[in-house]
C-alpha atoms as a PDB file:
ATOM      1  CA  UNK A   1      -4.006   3.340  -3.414  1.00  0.00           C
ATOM      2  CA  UNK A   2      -3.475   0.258  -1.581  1.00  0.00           C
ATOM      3  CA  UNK A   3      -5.421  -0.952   1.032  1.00  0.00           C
ATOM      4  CA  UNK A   4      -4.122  -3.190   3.855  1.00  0.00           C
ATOM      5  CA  UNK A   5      -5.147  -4.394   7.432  1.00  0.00           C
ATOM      6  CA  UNK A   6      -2.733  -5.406   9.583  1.00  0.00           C
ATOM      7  CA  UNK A   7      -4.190  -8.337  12.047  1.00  0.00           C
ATOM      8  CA  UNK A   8      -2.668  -8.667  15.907  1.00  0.00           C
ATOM      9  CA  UNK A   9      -4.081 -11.093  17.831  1.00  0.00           C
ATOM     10  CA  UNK A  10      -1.395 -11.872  19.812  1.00  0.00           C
ATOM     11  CA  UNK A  11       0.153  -9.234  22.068  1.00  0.00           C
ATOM     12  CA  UNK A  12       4.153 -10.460  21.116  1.00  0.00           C
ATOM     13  CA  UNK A  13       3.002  -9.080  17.600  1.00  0.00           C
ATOM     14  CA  UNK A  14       2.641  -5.903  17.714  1.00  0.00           C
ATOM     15  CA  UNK A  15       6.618  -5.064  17.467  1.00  0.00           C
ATOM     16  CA  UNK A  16       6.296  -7.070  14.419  1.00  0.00           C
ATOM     17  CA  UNK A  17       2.920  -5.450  13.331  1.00  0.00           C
ATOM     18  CA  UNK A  18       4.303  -2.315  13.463  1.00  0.00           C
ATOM     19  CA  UNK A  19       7.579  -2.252  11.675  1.00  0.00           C
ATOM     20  CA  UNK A  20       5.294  -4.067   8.946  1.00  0.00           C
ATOM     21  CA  UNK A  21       3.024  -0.585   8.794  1.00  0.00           C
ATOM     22  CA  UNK A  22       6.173   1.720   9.250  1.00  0.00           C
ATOM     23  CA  UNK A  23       7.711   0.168   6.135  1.00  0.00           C
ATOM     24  CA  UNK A  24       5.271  -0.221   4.176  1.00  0.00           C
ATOM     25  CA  UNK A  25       4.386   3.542   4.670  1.00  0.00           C
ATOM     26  CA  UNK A  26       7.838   4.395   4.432  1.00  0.00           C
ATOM     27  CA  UNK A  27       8.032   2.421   0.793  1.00  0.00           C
ATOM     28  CA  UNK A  28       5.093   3.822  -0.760  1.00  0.00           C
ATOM     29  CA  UNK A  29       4.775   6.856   1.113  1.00  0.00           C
ATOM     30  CA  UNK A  30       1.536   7.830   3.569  1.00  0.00           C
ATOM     31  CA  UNK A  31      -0.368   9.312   0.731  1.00  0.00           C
ATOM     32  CA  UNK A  32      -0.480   5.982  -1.388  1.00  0.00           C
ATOM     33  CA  UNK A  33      -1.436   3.772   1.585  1.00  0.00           C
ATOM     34  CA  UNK A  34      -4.681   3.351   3.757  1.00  0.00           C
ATOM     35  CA  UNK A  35      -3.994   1.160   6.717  1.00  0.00           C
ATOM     36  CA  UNK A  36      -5.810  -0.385   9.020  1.00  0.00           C
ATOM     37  CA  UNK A  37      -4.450  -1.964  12.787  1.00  0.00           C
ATOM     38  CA  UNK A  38      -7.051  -4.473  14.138  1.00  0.00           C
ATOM     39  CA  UNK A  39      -6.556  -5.830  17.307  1.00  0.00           C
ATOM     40  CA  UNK A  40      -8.341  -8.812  18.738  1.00  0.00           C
ATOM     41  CA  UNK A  41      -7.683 -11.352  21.586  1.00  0.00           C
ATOM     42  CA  UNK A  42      -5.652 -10.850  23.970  1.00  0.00           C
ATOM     43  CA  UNK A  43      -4.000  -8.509  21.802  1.00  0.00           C
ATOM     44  CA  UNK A  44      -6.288  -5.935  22.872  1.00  0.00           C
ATOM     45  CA  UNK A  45      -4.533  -5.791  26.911  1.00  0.00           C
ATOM     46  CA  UNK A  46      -1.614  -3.491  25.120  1.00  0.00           C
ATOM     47  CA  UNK A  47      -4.240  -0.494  25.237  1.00  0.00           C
ATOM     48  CA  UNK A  48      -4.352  -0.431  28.848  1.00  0.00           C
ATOM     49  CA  UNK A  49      -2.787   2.870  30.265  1.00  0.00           C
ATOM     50  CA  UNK A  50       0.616   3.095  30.516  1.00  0.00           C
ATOM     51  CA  UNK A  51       1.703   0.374  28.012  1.00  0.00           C
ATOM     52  CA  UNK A  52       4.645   1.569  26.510  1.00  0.00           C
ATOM     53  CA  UNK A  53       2.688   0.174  22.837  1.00  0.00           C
ATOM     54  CA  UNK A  54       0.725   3.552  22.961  1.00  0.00           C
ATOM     55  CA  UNK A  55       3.354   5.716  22.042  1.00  0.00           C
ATOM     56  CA  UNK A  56       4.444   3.970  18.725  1.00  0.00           C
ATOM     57  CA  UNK A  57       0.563   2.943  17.806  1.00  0.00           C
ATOM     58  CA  UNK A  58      -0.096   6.850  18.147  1.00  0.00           C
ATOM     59  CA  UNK A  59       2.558   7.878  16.285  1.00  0.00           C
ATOM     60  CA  UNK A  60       0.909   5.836  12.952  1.00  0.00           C
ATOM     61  CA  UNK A  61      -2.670   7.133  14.139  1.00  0.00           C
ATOM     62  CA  UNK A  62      -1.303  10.324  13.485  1.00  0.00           C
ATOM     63  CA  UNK A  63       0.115   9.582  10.230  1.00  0.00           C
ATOM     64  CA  UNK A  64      -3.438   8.404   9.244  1.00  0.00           C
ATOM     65  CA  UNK A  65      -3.406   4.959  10.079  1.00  0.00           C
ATOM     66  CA  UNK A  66      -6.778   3.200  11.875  1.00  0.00           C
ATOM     67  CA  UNK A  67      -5.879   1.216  15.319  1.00  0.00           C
ATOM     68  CA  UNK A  68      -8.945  -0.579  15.518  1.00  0.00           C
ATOM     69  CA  UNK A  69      -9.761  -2.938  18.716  1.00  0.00           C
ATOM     70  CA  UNK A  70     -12.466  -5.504  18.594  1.00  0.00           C
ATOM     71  CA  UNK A  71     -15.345  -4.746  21.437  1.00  0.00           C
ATOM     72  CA  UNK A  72     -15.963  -8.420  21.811  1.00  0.00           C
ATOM     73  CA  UNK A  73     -12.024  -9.239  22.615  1.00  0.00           C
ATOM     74  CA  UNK A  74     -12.234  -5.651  25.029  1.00  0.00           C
ATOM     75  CA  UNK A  75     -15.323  -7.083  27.137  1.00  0.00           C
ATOM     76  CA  UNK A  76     -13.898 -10.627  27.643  1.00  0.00           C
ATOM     77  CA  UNK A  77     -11.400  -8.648  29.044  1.00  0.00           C
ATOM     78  CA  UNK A  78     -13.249  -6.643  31.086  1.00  0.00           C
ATOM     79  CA  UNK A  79     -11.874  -3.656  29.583  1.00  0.00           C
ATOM     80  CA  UNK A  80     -14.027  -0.268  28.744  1.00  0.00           C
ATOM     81  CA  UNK A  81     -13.679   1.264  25.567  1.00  0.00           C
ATOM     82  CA  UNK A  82     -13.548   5.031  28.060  1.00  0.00           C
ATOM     83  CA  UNK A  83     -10.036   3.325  29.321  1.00  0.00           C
ATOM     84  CA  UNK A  84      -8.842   3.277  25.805  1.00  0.00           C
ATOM     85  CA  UNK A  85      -6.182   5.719  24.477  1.00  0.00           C
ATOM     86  CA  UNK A  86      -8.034   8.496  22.270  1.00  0.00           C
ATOM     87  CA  UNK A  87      -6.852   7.102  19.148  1.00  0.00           C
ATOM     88  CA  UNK A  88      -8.539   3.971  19.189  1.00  0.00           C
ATOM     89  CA  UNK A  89     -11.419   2.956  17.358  1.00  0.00           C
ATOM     90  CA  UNK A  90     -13.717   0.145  18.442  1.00  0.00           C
ATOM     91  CA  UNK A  91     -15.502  -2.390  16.172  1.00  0.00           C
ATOM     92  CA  UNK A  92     -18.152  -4.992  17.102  1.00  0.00           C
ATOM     93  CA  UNK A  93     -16.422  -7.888  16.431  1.00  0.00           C
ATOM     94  CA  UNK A  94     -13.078  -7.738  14.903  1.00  0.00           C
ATOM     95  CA  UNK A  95     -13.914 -10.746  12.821  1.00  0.00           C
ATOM     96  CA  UNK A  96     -16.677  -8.952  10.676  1.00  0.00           C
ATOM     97  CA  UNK A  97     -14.528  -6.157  10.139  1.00  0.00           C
ATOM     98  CA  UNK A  98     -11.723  -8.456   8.733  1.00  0.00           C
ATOM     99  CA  UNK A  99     -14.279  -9.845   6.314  1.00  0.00           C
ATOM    100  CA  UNK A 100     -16.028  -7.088   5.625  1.00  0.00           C
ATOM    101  CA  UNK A 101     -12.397  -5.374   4.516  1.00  0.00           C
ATOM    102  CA  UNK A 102     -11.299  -7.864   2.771  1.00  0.00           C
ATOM    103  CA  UNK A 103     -14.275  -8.381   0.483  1.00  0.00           C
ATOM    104  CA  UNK A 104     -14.020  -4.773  -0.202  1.00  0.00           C
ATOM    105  CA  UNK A 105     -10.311  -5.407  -1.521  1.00  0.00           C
ATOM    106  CA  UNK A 106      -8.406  -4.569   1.811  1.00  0.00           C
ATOM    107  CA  UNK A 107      -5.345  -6.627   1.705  1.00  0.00           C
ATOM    108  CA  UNK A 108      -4.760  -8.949   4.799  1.00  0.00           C
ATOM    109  CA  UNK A 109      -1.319  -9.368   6.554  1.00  0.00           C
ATOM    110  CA  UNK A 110      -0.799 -11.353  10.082  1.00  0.00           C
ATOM    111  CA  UNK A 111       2.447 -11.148  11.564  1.00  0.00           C
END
């Protein structure tokens, strides 16, 4: 099985971000594949309501993948994790999730 998260920090990424997960799901197939999605920075602003990111990032949730948004980059923000879509998980600090991910053998791609 491989392992992968998939680090946005900056919100002209996520296009790129997300054809990366949608091929590499479509080349090994969603049963061979754990992925991850962690946002930080000012990546995190593309889970406000009504950004038309949503709709594709749900799409992969639903396929299994995690969209994970970093509470540190939400609060500088001044965002709420109760105005985030459903789907979306929140970590501490996306920076300790990275590291903790990849020391337990989670590859690490940046667009």
């Amino acid at each position: 099985m491989l392992k992968t998260v998939v680090h946005v920090n900056e919100t002209g990424k996520w296009p790129v971000a997300i054809a990366n997960v949608v091929n590499l799901i479509k080349d090994v197939g969603v049963d061979h594949v754990r992925v991850a999605l962690l946002a930080n920075g000012v990546a995190v602003e593309v889970f406000r309501q009504g950004n038309e990111i949503a709709a594709p990032l749900e799409r992969l949730a639903e396929q299994g993948v995690e969209v994970l948004a970093c509470r540190n980059s939400l609060r500088s923000l001044n965002m709420e994790d109760g105005e985030l879509p459903g789907f979306i998980k929140v970590v501490p600090a996306g920076i300790t999730e990275l590291v903790r991910r990849q020391q337990e053998g989670w590859a690490y791609v940046r667009p």
